[in-house]
Protein backbone atom coordinates (compact mmCIF):
# COMPACT_ATOMS: atom_id res chain seq x y z
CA UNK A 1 -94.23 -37.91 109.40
CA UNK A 2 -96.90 -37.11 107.06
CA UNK A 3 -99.70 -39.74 106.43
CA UNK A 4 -102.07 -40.37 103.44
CA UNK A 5 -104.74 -38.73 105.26
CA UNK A 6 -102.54 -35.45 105.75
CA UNK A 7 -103.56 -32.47 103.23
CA UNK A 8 -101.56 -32.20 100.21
CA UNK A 9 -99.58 -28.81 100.27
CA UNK A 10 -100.14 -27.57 96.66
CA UNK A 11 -98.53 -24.33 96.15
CA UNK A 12 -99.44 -22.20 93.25
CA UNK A 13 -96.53 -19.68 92.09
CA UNK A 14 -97.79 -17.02 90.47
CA UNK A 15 -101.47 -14.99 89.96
CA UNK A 16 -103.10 -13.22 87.23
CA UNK A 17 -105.51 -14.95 85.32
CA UNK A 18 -104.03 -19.00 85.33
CA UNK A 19 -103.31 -18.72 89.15
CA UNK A 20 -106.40 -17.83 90.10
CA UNK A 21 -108.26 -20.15 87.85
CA UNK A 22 -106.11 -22.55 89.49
CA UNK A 23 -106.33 -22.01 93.22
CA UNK A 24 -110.69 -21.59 92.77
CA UNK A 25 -111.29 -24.86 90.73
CA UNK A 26 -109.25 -26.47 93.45
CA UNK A 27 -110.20 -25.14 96.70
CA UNK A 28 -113.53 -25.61 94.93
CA UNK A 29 -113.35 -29.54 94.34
CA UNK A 30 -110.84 -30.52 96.90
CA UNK A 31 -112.12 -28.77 100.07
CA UNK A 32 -109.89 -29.57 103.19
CA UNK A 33 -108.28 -32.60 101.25
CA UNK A 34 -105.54 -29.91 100.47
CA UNK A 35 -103.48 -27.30 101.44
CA UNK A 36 -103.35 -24.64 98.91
CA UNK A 37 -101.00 -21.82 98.73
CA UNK A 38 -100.81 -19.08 95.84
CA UNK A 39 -97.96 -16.95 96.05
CA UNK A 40 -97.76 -13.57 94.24
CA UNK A 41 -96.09 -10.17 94.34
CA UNK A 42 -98.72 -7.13 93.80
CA UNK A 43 -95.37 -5.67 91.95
CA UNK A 44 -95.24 -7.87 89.56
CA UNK A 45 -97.84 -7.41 86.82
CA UNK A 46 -100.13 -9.57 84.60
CA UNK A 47 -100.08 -9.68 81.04
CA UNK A 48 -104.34 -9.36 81.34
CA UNK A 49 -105.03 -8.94 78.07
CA UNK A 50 -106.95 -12.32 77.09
CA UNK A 51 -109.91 -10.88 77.03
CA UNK A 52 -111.82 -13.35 74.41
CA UNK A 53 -112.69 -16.41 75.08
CA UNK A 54 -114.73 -19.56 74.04
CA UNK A 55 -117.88 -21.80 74.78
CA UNK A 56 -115.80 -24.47 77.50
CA UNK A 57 -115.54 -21.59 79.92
CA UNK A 58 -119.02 -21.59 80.58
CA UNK A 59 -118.61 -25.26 81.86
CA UNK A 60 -115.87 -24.13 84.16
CA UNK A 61 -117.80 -21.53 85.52
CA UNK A 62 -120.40 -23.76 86.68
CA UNK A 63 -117.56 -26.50 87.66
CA UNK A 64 -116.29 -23.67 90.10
CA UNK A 65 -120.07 -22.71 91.35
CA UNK A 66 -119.80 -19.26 89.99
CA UNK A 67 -122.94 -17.44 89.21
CA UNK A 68 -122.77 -15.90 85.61
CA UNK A 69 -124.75 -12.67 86.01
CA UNK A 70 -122.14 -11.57 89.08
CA UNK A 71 -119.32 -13.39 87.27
CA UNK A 72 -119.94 -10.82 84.30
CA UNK A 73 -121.01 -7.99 86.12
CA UNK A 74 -118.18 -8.09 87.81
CA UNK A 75 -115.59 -8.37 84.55
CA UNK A 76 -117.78 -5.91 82.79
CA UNK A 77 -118.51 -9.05 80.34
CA UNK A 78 -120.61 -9.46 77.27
CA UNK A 79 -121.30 -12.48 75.37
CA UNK A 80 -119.83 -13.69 72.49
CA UNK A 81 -121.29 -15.76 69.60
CA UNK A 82 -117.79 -16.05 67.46
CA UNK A 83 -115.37 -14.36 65.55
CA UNK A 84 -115.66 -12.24 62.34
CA UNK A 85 -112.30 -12.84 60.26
CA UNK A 86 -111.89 -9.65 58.16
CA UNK A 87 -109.44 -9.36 55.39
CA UNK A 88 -108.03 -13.25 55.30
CA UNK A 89 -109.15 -14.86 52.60
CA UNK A 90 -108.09 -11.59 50.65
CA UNK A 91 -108.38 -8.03 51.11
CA UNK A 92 -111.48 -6.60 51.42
CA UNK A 93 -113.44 -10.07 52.36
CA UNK A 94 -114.67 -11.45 55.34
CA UNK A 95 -116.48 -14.55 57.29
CA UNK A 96 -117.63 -15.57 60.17
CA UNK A 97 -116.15 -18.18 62.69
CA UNK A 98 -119.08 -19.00 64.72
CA UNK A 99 -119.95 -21.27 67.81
CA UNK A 100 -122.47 -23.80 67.75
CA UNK A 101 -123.28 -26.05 64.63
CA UNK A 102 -124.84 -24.75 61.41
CA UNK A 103 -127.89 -26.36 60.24
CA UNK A 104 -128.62 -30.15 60.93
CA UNK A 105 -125.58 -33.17 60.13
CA UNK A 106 -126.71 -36.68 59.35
CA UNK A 107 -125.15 -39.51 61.03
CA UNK A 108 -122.97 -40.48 58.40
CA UNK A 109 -122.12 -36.90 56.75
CA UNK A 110 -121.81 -33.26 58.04
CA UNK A 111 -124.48 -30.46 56.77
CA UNK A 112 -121.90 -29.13 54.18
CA UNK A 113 -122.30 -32.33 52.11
CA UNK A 114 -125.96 -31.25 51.94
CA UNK A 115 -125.56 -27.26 51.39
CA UNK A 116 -123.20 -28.25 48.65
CA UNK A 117 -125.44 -30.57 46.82
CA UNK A 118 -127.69 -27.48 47.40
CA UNK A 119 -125.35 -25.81 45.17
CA UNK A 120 -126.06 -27.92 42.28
CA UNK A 121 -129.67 -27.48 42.47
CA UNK A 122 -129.93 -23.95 42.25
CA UNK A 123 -129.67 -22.97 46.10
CA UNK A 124 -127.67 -19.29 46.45
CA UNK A 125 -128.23 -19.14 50.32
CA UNK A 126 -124.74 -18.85 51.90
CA UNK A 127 -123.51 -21.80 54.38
CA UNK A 128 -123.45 -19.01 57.16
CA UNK A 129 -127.62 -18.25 56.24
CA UNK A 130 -128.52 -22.09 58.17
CA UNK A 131 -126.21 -21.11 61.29
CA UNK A 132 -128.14 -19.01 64.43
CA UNK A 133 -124.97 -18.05 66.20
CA UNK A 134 -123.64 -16.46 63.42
CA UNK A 135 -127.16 -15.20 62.25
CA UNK A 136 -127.83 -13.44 66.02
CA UNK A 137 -124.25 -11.95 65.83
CA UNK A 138 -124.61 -10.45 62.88
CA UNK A 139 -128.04 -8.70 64.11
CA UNK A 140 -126.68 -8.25 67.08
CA UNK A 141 -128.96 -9.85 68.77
CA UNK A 142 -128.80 -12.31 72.27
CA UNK A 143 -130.77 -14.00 74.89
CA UNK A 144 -129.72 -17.30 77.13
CA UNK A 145 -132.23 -19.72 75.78
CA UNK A 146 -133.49 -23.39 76.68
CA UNK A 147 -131.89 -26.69 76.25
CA UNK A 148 -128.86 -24.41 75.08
CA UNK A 149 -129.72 -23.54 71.64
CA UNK A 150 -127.27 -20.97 71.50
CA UNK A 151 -123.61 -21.86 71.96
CA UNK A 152 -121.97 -18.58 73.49
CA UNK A 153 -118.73 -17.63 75.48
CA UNK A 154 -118.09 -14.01 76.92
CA UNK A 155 -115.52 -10.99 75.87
CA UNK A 156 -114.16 -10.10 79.41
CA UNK A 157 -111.66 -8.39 81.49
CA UNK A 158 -109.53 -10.35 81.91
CA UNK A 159 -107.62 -8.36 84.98
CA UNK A 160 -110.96 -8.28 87.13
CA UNK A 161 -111.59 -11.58 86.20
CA UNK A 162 -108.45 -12.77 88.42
CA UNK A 163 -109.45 -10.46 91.32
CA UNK A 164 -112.76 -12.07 91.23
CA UNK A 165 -111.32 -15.49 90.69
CA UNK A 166 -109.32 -14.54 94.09
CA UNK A 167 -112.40 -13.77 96.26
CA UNK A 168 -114.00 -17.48 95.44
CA UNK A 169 -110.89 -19.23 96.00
CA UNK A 170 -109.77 -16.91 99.22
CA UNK A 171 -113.66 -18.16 99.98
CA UNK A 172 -113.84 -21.58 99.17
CA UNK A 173 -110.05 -21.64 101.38
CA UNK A 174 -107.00 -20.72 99.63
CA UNK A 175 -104.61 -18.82 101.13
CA UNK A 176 -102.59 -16.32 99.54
CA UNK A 177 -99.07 -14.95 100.45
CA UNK A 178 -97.57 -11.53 99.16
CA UNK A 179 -94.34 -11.88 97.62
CA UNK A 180 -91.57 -12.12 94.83
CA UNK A 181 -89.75 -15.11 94.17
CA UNK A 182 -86.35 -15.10 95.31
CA UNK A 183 -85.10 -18.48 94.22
CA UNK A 184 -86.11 -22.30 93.87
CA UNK A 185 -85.30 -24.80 96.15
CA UNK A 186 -84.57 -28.50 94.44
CA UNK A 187 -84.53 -31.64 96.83
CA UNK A 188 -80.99 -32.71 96.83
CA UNK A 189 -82.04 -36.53 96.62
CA UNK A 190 -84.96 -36.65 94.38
CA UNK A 191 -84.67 -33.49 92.69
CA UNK A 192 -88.48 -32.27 92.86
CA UNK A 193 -89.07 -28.85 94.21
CA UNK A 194 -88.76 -28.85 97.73
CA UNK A 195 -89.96 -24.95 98.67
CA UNK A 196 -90.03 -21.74 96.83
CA UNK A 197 -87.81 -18.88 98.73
CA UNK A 198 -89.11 -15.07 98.87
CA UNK A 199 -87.23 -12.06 98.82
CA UNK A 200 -88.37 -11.66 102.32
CA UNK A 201 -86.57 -15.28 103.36
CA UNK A 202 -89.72 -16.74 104.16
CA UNK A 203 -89.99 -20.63 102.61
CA UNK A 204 -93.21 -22.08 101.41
CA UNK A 205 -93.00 -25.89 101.34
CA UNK A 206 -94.84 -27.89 98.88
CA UNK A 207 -95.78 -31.40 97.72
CA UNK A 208 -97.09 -30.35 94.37
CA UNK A 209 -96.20 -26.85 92.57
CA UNK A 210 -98.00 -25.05 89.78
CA UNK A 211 -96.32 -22.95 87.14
CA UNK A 212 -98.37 -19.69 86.97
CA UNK A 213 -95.62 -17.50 86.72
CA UNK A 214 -96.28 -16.70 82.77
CA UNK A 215 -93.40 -16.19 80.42
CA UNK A 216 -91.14 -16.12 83.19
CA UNK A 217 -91.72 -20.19 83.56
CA UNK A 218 -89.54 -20.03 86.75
CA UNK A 219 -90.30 -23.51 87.80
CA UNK A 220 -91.19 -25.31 84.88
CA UNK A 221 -87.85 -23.59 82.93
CA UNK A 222 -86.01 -21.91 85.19
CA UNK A 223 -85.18 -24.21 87.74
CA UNK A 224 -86.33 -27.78 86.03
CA UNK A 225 -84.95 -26.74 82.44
CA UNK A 226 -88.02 -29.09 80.49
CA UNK A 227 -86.97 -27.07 77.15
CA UNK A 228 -89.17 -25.27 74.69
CA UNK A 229 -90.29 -26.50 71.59
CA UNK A 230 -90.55 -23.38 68.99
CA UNK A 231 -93.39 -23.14 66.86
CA UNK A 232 -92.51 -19.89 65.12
CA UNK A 233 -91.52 -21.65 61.60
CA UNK A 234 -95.29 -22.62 61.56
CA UNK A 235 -96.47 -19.74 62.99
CA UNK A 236 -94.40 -15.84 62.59
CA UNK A 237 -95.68 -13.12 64.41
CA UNK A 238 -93.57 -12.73 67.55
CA UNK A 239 -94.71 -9.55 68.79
CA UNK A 240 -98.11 -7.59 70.58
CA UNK A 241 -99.17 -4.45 71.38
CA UNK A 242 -102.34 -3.89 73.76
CA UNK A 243 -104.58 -0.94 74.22
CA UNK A 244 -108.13 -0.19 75.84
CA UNK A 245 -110.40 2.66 74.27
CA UNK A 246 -113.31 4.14 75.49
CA UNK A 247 -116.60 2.90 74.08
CA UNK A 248 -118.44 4.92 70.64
CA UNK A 249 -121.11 1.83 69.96
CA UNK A 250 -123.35 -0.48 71.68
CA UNK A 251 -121.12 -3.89 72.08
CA UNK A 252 -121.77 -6.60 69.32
CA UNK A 253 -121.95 -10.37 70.71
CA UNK A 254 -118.74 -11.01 68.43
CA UNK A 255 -114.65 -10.61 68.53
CA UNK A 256 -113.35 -8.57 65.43
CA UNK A 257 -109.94 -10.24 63.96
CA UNK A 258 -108.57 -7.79 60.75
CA UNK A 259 -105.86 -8.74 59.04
CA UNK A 260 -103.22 -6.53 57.85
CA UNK A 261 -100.05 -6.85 55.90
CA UNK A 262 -97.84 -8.24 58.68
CA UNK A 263 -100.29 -10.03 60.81
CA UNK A 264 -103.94 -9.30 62.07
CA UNK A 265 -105.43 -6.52 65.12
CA UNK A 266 -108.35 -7.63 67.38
CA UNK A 267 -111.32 -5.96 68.57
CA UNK A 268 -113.14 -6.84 71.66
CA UNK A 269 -116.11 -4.70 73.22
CA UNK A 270 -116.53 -5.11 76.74
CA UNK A 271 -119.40 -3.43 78.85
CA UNK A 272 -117.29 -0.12 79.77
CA UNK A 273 -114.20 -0.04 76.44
CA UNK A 274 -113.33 -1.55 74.23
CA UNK A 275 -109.85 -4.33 73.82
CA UNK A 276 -107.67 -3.50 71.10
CA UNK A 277 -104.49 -5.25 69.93
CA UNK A 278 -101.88 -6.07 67.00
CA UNK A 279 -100.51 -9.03 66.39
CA UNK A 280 -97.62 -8.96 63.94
CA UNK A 281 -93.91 -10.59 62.42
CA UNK A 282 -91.37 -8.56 63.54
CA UNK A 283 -89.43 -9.21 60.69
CA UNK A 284 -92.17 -7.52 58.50
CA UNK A 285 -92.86 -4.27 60.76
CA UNK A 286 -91.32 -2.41 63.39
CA UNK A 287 -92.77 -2.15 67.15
CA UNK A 288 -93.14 1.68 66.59
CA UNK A 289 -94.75 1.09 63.35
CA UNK A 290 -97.29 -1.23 64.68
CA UNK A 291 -98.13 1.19 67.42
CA UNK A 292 -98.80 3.94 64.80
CA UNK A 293 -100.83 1.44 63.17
CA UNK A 294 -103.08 0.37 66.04
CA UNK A 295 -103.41 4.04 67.27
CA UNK A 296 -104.41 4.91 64.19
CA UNK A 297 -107.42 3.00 63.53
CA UNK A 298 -108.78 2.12 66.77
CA UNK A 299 -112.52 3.41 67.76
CA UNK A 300 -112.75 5.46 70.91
CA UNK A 301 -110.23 7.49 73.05
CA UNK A 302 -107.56 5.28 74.29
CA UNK A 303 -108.24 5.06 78.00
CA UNK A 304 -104.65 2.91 78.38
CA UNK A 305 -100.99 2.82 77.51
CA UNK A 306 -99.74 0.55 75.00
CA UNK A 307 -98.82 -2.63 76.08
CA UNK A 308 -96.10 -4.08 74.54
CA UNK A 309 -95.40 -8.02 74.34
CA UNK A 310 -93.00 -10.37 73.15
CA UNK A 311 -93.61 -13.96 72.63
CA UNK A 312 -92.46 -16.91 70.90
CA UNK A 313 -95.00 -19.31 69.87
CA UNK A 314 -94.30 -22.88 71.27
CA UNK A 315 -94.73 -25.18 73.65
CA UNK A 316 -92.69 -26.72 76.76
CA UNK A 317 -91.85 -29.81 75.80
CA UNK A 318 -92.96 -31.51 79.49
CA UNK A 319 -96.25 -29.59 80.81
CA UNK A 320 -95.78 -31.59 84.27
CA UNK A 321 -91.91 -32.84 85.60
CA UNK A 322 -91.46 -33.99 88.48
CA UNK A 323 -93.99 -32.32 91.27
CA UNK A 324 -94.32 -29.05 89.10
CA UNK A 325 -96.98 -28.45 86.24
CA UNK A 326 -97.07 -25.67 84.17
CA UNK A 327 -100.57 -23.40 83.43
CA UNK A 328 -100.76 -20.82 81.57
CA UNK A 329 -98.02 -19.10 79.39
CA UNK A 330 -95.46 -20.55 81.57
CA UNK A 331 -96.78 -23.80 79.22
CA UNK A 332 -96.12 -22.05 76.23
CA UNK A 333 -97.99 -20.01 74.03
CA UNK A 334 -100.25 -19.51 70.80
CA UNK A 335 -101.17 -15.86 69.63
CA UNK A 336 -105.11 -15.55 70.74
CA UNK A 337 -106.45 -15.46 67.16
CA UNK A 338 -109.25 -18.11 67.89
CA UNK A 339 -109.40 -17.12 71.97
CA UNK A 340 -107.77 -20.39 72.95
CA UNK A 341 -105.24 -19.06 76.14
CA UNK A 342 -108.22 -19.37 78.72
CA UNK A 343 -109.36 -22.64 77.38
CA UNK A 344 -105.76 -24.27 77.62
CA UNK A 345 -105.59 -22.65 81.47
CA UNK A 346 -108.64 -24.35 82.35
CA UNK A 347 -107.80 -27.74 80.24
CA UNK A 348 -104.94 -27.97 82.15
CA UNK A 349 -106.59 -27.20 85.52
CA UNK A 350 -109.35 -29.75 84.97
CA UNK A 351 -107.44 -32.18 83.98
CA UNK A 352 -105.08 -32.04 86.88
CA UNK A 353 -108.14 -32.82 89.19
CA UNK A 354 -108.55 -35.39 87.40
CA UNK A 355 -105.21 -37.42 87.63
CA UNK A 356 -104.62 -35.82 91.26
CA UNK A 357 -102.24 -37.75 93.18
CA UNK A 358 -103.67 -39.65 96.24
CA UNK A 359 -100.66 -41.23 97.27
CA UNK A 360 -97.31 -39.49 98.66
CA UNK A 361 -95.46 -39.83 95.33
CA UNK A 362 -97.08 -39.37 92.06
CA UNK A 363 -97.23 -42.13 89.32
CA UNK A 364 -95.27 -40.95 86.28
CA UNK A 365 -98.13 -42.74 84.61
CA UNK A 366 -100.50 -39.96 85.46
CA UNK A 367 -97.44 -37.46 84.59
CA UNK A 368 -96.57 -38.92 81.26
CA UNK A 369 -100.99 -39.54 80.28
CA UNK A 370 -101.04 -35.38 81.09
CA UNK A 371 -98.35 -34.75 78.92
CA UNK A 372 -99.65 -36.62 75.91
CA UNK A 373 -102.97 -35.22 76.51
CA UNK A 374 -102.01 -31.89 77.25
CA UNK A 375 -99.26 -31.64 74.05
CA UNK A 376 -102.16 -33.34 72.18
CA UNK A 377 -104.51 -30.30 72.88
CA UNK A 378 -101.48 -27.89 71.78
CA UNK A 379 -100.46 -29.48 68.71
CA UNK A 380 -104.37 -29.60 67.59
CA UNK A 381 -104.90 -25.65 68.51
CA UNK A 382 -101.59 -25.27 66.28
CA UNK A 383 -102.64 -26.97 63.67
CA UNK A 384 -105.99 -24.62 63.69
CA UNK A 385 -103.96 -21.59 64.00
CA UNK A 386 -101.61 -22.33 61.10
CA UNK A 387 -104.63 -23.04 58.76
CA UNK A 388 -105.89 -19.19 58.68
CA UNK A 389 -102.44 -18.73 57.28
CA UNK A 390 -101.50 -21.31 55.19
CA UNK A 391 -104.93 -21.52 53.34
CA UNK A 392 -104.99 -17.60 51.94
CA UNK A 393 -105.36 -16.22 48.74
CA UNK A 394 -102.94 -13.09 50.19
CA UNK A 395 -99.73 -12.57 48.22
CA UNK A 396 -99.67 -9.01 48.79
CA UNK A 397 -96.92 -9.02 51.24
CA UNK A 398 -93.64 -10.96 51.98
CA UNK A 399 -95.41 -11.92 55.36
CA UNK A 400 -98.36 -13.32 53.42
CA UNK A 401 -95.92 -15.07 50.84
CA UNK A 402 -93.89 -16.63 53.61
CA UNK A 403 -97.49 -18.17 55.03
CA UNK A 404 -98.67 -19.55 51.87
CA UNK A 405 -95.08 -21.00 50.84
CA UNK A 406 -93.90 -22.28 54.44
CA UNK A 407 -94.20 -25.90 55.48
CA UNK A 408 -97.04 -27.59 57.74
CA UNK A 409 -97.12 -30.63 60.24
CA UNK A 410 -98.44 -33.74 58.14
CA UNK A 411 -101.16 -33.64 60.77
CA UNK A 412 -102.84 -30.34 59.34
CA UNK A 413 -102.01 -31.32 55.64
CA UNK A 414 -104.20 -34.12 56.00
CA UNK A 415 -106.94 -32.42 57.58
CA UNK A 416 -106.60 -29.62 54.74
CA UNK A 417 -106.39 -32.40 51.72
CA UNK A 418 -109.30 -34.85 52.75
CA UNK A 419 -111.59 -31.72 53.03
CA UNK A 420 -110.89 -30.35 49.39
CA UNK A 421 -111.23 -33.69 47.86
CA UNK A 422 -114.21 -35.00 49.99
CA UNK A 423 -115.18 -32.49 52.24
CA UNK A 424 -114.78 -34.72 54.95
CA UNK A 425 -113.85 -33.49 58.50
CA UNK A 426 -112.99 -35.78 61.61
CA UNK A 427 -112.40 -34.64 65.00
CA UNK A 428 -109.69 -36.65 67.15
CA UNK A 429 -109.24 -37.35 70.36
CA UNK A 430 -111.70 -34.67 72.19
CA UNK A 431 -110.33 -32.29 69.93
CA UNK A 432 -111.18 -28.43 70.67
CA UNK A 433 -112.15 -27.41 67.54
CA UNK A 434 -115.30 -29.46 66.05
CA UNK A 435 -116.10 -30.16 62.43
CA UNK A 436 -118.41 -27.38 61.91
CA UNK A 437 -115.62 -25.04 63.19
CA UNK A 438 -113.30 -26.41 60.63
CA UNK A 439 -115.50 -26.33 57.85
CA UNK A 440 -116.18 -22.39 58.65
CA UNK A 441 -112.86 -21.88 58.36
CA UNK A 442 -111.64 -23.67 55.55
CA UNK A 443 -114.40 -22.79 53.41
CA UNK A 444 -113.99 -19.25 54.81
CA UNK A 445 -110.27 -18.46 53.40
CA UNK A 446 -111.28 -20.16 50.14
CA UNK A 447 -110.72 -23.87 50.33
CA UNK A 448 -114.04 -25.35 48.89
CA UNK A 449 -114.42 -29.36 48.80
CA UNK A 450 -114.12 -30.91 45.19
CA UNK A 451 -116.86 -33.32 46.11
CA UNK A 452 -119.56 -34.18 48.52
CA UNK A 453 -120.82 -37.55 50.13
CA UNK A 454 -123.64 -39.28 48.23
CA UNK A 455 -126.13 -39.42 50.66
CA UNK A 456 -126.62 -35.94 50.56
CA UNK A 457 -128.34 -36.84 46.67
CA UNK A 458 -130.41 -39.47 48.39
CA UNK A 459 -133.05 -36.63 48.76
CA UNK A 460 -135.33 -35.82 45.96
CA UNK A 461 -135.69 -31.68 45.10
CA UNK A 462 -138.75 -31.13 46.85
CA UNK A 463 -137.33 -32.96 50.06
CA UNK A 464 -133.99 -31.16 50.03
CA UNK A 465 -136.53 -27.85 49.17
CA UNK A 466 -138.01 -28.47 52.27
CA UNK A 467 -135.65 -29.67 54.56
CA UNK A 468 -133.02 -26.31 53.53
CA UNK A 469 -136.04 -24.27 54.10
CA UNK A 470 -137.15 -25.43 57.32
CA UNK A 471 -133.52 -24.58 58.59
CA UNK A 472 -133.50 -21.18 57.24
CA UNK A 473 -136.71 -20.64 58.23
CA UNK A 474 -135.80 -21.97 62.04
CA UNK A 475 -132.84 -19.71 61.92
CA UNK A 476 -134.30 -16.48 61.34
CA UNK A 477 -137.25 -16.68 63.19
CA UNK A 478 -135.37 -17.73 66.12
CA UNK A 479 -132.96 -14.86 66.01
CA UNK A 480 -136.10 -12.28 65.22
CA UNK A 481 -137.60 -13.28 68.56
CA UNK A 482 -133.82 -12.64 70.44
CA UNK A 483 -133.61 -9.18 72.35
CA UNK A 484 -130.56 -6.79 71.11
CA UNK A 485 -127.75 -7.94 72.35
CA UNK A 486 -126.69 -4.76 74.92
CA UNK A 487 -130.08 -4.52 76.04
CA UNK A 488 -130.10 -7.88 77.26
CA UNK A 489 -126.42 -7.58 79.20
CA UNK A 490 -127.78 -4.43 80.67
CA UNK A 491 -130.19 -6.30 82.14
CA UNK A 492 -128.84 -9.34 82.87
CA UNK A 493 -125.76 -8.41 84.47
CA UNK A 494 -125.01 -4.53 83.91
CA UNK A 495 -122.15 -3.38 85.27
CA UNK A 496 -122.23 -1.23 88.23
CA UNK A 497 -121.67 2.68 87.28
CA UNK A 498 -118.58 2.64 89.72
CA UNK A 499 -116.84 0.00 87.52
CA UNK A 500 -117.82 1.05 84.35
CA UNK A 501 -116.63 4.41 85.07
């Protein structure tokens, strides 16, 4: 009979990218305390293709005890200061989706109350002009510097990334086993997963199982049938296509996203090539006319073959039932137009460590707070995601007139109403996406506040002079004294010739 001082047996189905995330951040906190085994089938492929990410992964990288110079060398990584959003607003314009805040809130209203009372006193400096991420990006310019005054995240490969992920956790005492799936054993009685079966007949017993099996979901759906809520009336495109060039520039600290008539491509410069990808409605173009499209304006040789993927945007409707949880895109899914797939892998991770059953059953409390928590974090990113389509001045397509006509969760209609009339933005419930990020974008596609908060007239001309000043002034000077951007990641943590090659 087991005892509470036996090791958990944790078994993690599946690799790639959410696996091994999985198995290091828990051979990593829970030691010995656990049994932890990750099955996968080297036949069996990974998507590998979230190669973008954002600021939190930094935390988890020093969560996990991984040093960042061999973490990127090793993924051929650069950093990343934001996003540049190209052709959503309209045609032809752009802005800037940085990390980081832009110039200096006051306790009881954000720094866009200010900059727009600016406005009205004869300031022309943009809201971007106050920010230094999005200042350093556009100068391509970056250095780590003290008491983190820059905000950054890395563009990475995502593929390496899981084999490095696997030598920590094979390290810090996971064990792996080689091996497809054959079927799913339930527990007659209780109806938890008892073992997973391989094609080879082996059975791996388990007390808790993760879902890292991507779209496949062959725990979480295929054998526990939680359901799938679809998100695609909100958001459309249903379809990707993935290809790697070969390098022509020095790589900018920033992800590219363009829109185009049916959707949007992304552009992500690594170390050694360049990530390339279109996202689109397969209603409103073809598969083969997407490829042409992506082939046809990439940079670079292509130095891969397309990648083709098919998605539907959604969510499961339980993230953990029973002993199985679901990471990764066996979760469900958003399109990566504001990097948010990693982040939700390692949400889910770190907050499983958290609420980590110490007894031999698991309270359904802990199951049904990770739900709400973890749906919470999805409906949030959603809401985010629909905005950079809803709040367009496109109409040059049907795909664009379907965004700007279509209906949106109250949730986001709120957020997008108090802004125009008060230019007011509050965050919820350790939401992802902060105020600043939310201003960037809303004021970015065209949605500009009708009013600002008085305090912001409290200062007199000279003060309000001075203080916009000092910011711009901090900015710039700052981002002067930054390195380029390449030279510092060759230095740093260049990637050896071998991998690069």
């Amino acid at each position: 009979m087991r005892t509470a001082t036996t090791p958990r047996r944790i078994v993690i189905a599946g690799g790639g990218t959410s696996g091994w995330m999985a198995a290091a951040a828990l051979a990593r906190t829970m030691g010995d305390t656990i049994e932890l085994t990750l099955v996968e089938s080297d036949a069996i492929g990974t998507v590998g293709v979230g190669e973008s990410t954002i600021p939190p992964l930094v935390k988890y990288n020093q969560l996990t005890g991984i040093d960042e110079a061999e973490f990127m060398r090793e993924t051929n990584a650069t950093f990343k200061l934001g996003i540049e959003f190209e052709n959503w607003k309209s045609d032809g314009e752009s802005y800037f989706h940085s990390f980081g805040a832009t110039g200096k809130d006051h306790w009881s209203a954000g720094f866009q109350h200010f900059w727009m009372h600016g406005l009205t006193q004869g300031h022309e400096h943009s809201y971007g002009d106050y920010c230094l991420e999005l200042a350093a990006a556009h100068a391509g310019k970056f250095a780590i510097l003290p008491d983190n005054r820059i905000n950054y995240a890395y563009q990475l490969d995502a593929t390496a990334y899981a084999r490095f992920l696997r030598r920590k956790a094979e390290s810090f005492g996971a064990t792996r086993r080689e091996g497809k799936i054959a079927a799913v054993e339930l527990d007659s009685e209780s109806g938890d997963i008892a073992a997973l079966t391989l094609e080879s007949g082996d059975r791996i017993e388990g007390d808790l199982f993760l879902d890292c099996t991507g779209f496949r979901a062959l725990l979480i759906e295929g054998a526990l049938h939680v359901g799938y809520d679809d998100w695609s009336h909100y958001l459309p495109n249903d379809r990707a296509i993935a290809v790697q060039t070969e390098s022509v520039r020095d790589p900018v600290p920033f992800t590219r996203a363009i829109a185009h008539e049916a959707g949007w491509q992304w552009r992500i410069p690594l170390q050694h090539r360049q990530g390339n990808g279109i996202v689109y409605c397969s209603r409103y173009m073809s598969d083969d006319e997407a490829e042409a499209r992506l082939l046809s304006t990439v940079e670079g040789a292509t130095c891969s073959t397309p990648n083709r993927l098919r998605f539907t945007t959604g969510a499961r409707r339980k993230q953990w039932y029973r002993n199985c949880v679901a990471v990764g895109l066996s979760s469900g899914f958003m399109e990566p137009l504001e990097s948010t797939s990693i982040h939700l892998i390692q949400r889910a991770i770190l907050r499983l460590i958290r609420m980590l059953p110490s007894a031999e059953r698991v309270s359904q409390r802990d199951i049904d707070e990770f739900n709400d928590q973890q749906l919470t974090d999805m409906d949030q990113i959603r809401d985010f995601l629909i905005l950079h389509y809803k709040v367009t001045q496109r109409r040059d397509s049907p795909f664009w007139r379907q965004c700007a006509d279509m209906e949106i969760p109250d949730s986001l209609t709120q957020k997008i109403e108090l802004f125009r009339e008060t230019g007011r933005v509050f965050r919820r419930n350790e939401e992802l996406f902060a105020e600043n990020s939310w201003v960037q974008v809303m004021m970015g596609q065209g949605l500009m506040p009708e009013t600002y908060h008085p305090v912001a007239t409290k200062m007199s001309s000279e003060e309000l002079d001075r203080f916009l000043g000092t910011l711009r002034s901090n900015v710039s000077r700052t981002v002067a004294g930054l390195p380029e951007h390449h030279a510092f990641v060759k230095r740093y943590c260049g990637a050896r010739q071998a991998e690069a090659a």
